[in-house]
PDB file of N, CA and C in Angstrom:
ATOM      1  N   UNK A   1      96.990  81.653  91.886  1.00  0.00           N
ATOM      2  CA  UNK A   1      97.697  81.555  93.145  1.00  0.00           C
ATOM      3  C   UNK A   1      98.035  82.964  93.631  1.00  0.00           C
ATOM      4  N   UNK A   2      98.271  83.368  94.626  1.00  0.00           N
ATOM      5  CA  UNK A   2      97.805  84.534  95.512  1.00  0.00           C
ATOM      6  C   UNK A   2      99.465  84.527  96.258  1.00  0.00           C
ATOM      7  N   UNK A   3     100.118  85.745  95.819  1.00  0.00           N
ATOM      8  CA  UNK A   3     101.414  86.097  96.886  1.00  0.00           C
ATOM      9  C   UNK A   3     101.319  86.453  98.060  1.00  0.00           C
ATOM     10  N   UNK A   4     101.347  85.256  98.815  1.00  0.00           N
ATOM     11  CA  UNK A   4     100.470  85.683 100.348  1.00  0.00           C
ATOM     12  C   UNK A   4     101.392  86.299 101.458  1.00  0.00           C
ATOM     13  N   UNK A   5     102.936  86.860 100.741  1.00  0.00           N
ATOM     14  CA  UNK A   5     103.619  87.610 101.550  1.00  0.00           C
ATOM     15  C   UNK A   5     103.191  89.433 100.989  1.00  0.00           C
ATOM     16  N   UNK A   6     102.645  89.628 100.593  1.00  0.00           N
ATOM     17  CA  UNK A   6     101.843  90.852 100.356  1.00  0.00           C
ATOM     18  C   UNK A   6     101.966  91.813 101.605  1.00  0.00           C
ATOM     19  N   UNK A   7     101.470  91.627 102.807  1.00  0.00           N
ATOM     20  CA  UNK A   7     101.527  92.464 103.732  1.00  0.00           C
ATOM     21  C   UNK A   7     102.748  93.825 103.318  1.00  0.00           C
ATOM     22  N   UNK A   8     102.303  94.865 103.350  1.00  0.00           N
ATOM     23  CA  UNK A   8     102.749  96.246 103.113  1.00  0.00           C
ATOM     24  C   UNK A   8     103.171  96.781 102.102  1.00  0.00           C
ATOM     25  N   UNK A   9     102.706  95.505 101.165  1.00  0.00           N
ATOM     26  CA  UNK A   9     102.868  96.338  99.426  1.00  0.00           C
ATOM     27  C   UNK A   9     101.517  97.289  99.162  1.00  0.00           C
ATOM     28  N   UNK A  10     102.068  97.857  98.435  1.00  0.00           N
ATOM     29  CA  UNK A  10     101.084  98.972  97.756  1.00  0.00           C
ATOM     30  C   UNK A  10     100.210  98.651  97.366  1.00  0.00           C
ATOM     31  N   UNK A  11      99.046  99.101  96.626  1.00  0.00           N
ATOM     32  CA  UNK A  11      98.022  98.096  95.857  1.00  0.00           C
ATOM     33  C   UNK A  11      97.255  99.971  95.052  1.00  0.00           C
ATOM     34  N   UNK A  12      96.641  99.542  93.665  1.00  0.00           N
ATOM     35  CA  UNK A  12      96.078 100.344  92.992  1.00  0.00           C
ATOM     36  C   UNK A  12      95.128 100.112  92.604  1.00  0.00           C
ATOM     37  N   UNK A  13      93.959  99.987  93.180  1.00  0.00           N
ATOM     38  CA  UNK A  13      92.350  99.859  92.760  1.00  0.00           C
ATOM     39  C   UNK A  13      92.199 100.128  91.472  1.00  0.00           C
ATOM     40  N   UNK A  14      91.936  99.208  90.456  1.00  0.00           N
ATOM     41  CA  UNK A  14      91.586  99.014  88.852  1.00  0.00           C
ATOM     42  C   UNK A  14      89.788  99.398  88.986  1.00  0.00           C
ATOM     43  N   UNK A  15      89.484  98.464  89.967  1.00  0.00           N
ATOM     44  CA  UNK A  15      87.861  98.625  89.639  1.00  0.00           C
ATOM     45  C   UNK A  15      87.329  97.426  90.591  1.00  0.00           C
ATOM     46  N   UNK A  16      85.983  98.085  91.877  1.00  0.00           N
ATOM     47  CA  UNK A  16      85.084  97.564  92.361  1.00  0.00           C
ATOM     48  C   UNK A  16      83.945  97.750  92.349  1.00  0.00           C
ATOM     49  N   UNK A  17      83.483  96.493  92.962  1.00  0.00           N
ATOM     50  CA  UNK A  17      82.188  96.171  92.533  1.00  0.00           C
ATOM     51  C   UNK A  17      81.129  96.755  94.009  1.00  0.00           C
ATOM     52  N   UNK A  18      81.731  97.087  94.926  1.00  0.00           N
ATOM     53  CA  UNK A  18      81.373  97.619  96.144  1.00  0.00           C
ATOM     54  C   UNK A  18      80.469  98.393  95.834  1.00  0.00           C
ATOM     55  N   UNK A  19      78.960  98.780  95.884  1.00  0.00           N
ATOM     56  CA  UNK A  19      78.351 100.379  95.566  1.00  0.00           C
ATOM     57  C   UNK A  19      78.226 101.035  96.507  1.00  0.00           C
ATOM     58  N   UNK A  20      79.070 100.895  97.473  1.00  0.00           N
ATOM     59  CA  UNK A  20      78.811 101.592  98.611  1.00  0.00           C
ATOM     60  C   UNK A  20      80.293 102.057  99.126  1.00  0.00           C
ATOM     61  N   UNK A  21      81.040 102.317  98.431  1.00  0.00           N
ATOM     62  CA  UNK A  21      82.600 102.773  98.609  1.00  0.00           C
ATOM     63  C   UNK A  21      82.797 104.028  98.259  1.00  0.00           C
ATOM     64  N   UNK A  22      83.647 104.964  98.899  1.00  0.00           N
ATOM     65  CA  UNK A  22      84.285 106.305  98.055  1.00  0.00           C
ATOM     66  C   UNK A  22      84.924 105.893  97.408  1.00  0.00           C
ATOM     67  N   UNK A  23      85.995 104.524  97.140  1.00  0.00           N
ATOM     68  CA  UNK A  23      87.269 104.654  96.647  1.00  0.00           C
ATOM     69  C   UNK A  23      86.720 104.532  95.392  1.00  0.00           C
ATOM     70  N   UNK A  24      87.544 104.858  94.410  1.00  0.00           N
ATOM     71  CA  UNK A  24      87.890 104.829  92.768  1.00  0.00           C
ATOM     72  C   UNK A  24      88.591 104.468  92.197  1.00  0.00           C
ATOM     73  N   UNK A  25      88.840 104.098  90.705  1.00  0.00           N
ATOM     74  CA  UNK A  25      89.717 103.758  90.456  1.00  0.00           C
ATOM     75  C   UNK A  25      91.022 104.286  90.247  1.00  0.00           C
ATOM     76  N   UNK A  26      92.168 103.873  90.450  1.00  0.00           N
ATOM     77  CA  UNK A  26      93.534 104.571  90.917  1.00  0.00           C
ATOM     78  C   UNK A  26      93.756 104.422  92.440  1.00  0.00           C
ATOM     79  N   UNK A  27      92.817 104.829  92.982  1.00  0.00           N
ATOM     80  CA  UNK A  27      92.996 105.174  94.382  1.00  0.00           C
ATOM     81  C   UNK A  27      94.302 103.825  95.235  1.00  0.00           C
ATOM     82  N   UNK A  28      95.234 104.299  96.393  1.00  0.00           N
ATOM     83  CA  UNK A  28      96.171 103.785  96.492  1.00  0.00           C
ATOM     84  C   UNK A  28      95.945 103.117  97.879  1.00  0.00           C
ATOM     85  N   UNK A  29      96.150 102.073  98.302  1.00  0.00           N
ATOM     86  CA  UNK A  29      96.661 101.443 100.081  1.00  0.00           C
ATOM     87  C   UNK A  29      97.423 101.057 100.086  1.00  0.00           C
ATOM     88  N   UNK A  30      97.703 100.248 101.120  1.00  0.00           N
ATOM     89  CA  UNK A  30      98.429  99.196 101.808  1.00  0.00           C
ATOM     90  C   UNK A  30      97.771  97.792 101.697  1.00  0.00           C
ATOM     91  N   UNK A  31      98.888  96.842 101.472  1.00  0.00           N
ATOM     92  CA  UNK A  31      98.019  95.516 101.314  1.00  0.00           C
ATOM     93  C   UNK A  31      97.932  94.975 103.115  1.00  0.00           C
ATOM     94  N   UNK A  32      96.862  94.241 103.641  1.00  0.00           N
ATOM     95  CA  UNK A  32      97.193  93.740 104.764  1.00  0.00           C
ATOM     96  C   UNK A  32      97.574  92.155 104.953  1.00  0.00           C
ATOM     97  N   UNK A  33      96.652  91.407 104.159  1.00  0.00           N
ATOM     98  CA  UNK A  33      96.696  90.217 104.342  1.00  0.00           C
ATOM     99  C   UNK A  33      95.735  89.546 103.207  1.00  0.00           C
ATOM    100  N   UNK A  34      95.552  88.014 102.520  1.00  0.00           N
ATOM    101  CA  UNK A  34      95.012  87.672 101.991  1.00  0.00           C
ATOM    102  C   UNK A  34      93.953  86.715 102.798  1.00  0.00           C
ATOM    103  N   UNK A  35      92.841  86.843 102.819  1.00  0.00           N
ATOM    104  CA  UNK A  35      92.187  85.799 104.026  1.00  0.00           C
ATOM    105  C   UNK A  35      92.092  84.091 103.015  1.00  0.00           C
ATOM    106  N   UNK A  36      91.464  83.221 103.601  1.00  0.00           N
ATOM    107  CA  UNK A  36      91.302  82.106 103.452  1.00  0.00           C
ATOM    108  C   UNK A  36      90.634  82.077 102.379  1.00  0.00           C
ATOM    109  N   UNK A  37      89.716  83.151 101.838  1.00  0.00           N
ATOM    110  CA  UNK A  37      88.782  82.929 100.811  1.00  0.00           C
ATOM    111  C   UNK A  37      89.297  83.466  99.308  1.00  0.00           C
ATOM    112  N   UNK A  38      90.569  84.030  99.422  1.00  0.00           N
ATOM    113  CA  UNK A  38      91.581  84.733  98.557  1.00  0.00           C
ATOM    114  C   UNK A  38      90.894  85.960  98.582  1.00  0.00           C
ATOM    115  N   UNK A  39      90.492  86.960  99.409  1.00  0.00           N
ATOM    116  CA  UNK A  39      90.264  88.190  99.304  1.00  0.00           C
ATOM    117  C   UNK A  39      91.129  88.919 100.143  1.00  0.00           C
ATOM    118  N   UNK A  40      91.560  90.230  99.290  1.00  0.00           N
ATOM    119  CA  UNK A  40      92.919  90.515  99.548  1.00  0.00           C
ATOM    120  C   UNK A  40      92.297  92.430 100.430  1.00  0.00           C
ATOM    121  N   UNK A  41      92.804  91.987 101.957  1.00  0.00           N
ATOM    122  CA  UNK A  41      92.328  93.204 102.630  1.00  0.00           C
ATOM    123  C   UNK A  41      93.229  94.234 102.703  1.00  0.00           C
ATOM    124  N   UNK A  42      92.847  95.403 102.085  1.00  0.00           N
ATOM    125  CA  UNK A  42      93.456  96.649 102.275  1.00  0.00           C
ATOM    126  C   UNK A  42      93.183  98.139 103.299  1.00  0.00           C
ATOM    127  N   UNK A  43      94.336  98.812 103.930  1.00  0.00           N
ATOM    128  CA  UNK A  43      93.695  99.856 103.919  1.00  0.00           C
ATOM    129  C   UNK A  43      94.205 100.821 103.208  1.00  0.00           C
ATOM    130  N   UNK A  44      92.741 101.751 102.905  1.00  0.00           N
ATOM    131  CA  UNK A  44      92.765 102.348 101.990  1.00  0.00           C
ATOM    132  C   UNK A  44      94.358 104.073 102.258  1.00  0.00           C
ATOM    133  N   UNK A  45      94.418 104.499 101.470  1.00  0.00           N
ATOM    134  CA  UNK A  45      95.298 105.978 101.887  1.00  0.00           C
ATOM    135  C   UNK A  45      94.240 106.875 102.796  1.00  0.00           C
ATOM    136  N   UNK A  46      92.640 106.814 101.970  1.00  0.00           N
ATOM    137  CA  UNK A  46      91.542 107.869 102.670  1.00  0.00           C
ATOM    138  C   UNK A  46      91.478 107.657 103.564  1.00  0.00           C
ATOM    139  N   UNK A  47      91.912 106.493 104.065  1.00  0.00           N
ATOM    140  CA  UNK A  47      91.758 105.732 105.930  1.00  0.00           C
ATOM    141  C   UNK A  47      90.483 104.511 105.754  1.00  0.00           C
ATOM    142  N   UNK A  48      89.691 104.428 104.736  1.00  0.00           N
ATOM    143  CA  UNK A  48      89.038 103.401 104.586  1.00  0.00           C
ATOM    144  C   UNK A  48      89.561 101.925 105.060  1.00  0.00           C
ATOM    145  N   UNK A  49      89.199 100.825 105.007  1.00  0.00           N
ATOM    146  CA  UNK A  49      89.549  99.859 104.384  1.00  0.00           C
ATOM    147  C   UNK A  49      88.237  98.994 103.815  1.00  0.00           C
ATOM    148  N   UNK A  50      88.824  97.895 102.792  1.00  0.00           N
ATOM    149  CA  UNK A  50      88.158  97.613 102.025  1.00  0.00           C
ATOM    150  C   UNK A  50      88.881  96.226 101.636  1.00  0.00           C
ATOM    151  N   UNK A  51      88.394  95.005 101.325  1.00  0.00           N
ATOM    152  CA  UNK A  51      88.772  93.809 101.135  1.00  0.00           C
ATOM    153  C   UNK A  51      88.244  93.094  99.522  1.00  0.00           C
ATOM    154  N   UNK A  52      89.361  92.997  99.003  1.00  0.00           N
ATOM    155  CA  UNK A  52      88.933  93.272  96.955  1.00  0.00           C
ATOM    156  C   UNK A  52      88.521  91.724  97.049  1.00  0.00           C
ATOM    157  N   UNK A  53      87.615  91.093  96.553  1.00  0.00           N
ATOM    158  CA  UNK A  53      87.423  90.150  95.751  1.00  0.00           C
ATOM    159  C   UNK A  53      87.722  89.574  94.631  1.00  0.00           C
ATOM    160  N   UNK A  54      88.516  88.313  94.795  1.00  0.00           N
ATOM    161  CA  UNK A  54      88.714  87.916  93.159  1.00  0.00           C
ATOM    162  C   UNK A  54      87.601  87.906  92.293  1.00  0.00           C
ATOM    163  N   UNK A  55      88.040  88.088  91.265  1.00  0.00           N
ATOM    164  CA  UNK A  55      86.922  87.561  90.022  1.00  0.00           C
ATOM    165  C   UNK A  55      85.808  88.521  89.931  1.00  0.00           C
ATOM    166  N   UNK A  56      85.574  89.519  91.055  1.00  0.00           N
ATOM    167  CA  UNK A  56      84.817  90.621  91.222  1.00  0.00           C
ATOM    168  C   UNK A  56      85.570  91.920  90.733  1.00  0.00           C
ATOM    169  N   UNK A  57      86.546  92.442  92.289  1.00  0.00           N
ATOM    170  CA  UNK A  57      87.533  93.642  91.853  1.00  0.00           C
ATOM    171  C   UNK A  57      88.536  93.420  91.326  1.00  0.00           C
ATOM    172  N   UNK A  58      89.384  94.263  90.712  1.00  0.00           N
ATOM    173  CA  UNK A  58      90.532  94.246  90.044  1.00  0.00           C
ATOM    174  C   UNK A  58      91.484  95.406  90.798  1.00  0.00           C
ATOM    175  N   UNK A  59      92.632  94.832  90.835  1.00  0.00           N
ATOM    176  CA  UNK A  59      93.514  95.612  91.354  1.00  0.00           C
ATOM    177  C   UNK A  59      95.002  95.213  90.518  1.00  0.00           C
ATOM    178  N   UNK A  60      95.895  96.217  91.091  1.00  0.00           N
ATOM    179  CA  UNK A  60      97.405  95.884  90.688  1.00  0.00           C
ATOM    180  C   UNK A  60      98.223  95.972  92.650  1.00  0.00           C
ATOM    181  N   UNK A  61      99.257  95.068  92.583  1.00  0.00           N
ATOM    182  CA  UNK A  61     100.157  95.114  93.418  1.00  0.00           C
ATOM    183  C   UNK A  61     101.273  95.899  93.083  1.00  0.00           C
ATOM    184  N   UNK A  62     101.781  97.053  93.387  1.00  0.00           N
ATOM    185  CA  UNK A  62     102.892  97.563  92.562  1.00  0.00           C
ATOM    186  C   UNK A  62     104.045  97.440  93.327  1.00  0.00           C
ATOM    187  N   UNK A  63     105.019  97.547  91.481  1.00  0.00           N
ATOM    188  CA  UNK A  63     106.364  96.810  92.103  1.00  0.00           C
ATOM    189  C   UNK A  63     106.796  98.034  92.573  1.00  0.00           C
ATOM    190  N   UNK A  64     108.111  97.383  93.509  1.00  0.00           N
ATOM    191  CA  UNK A  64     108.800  99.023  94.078  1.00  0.00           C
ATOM    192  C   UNK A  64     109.511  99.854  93.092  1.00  0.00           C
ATOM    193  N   UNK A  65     109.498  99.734  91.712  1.00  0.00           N
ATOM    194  CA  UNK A  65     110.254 100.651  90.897  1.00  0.00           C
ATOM    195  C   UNK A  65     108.309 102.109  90.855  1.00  0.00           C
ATOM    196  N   UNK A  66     107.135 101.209  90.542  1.00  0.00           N
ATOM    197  CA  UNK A  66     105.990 101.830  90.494  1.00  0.00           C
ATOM    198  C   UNK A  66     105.829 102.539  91.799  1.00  0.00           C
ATOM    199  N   UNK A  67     106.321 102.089  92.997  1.00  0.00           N
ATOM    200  CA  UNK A  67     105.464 102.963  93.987  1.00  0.00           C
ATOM    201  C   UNK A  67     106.753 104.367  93.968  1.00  0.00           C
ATOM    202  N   UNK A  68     107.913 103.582  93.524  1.00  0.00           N
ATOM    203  CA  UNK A  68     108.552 105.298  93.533  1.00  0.00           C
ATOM    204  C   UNK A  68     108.184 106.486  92.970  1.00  0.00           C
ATOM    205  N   UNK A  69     107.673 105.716  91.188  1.00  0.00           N
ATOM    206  CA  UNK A  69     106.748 106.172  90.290  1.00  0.00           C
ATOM    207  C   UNK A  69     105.747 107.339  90.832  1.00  0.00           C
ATOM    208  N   UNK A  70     104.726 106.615  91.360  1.00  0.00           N
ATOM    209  CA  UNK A  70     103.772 107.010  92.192  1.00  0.00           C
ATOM    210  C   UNK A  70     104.103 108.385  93.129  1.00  0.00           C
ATOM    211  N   UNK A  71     105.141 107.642  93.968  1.00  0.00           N
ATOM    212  CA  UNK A  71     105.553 108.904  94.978  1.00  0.00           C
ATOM    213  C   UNK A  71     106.158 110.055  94.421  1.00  0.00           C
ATOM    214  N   UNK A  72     106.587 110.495  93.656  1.00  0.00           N
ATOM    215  CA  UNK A  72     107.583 111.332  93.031  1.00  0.00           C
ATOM    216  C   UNK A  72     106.199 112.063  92.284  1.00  0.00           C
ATOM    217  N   UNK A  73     105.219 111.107  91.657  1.00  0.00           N
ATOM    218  CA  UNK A  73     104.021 112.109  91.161  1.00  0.00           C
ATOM    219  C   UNK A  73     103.352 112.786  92.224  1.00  0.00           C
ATOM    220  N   UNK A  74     103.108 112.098  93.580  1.00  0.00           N
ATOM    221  CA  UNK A  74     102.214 112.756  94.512  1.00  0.00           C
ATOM    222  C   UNK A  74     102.952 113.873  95.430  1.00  0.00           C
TER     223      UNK A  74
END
């Protein structure tokens, strides 16, 4: 089941299956929305966007104690 209030959480690319992407793993967005098919659309920080697939990509949603985490490293 899919937290479909997501819109403007963070998200941390684990690993896609895209071969045609810059992003990597780590790399950070914004969540936008989950569509009908449970694929969860992001845009990327590089300005990309990119829409993860279950069961394909892997990602993390991070909690707000992690994105402080995050920010304080960058």
């Amino acid at each position: 089941m899919h937290d479909w209030s997501v819109k403007g959480r963070r998200v941390r690319l684990v690993l896609t299956a895209d071969p045609h992407t810059r992003l990597s793993p780590g790399d950070l967005g914004t969540a936008s929305f989950y569509d009908d098919f449970g694929t969860l659309h992001v845009k990327w920080d590089d300005g990309s966007s990119l829409g993860l697939i279950p069961d394909v990509d892997e990602w993390e949603i991070l909690s707000p104690a992690e994105v402080a985490i995050v920010a304080w490293y960058w």
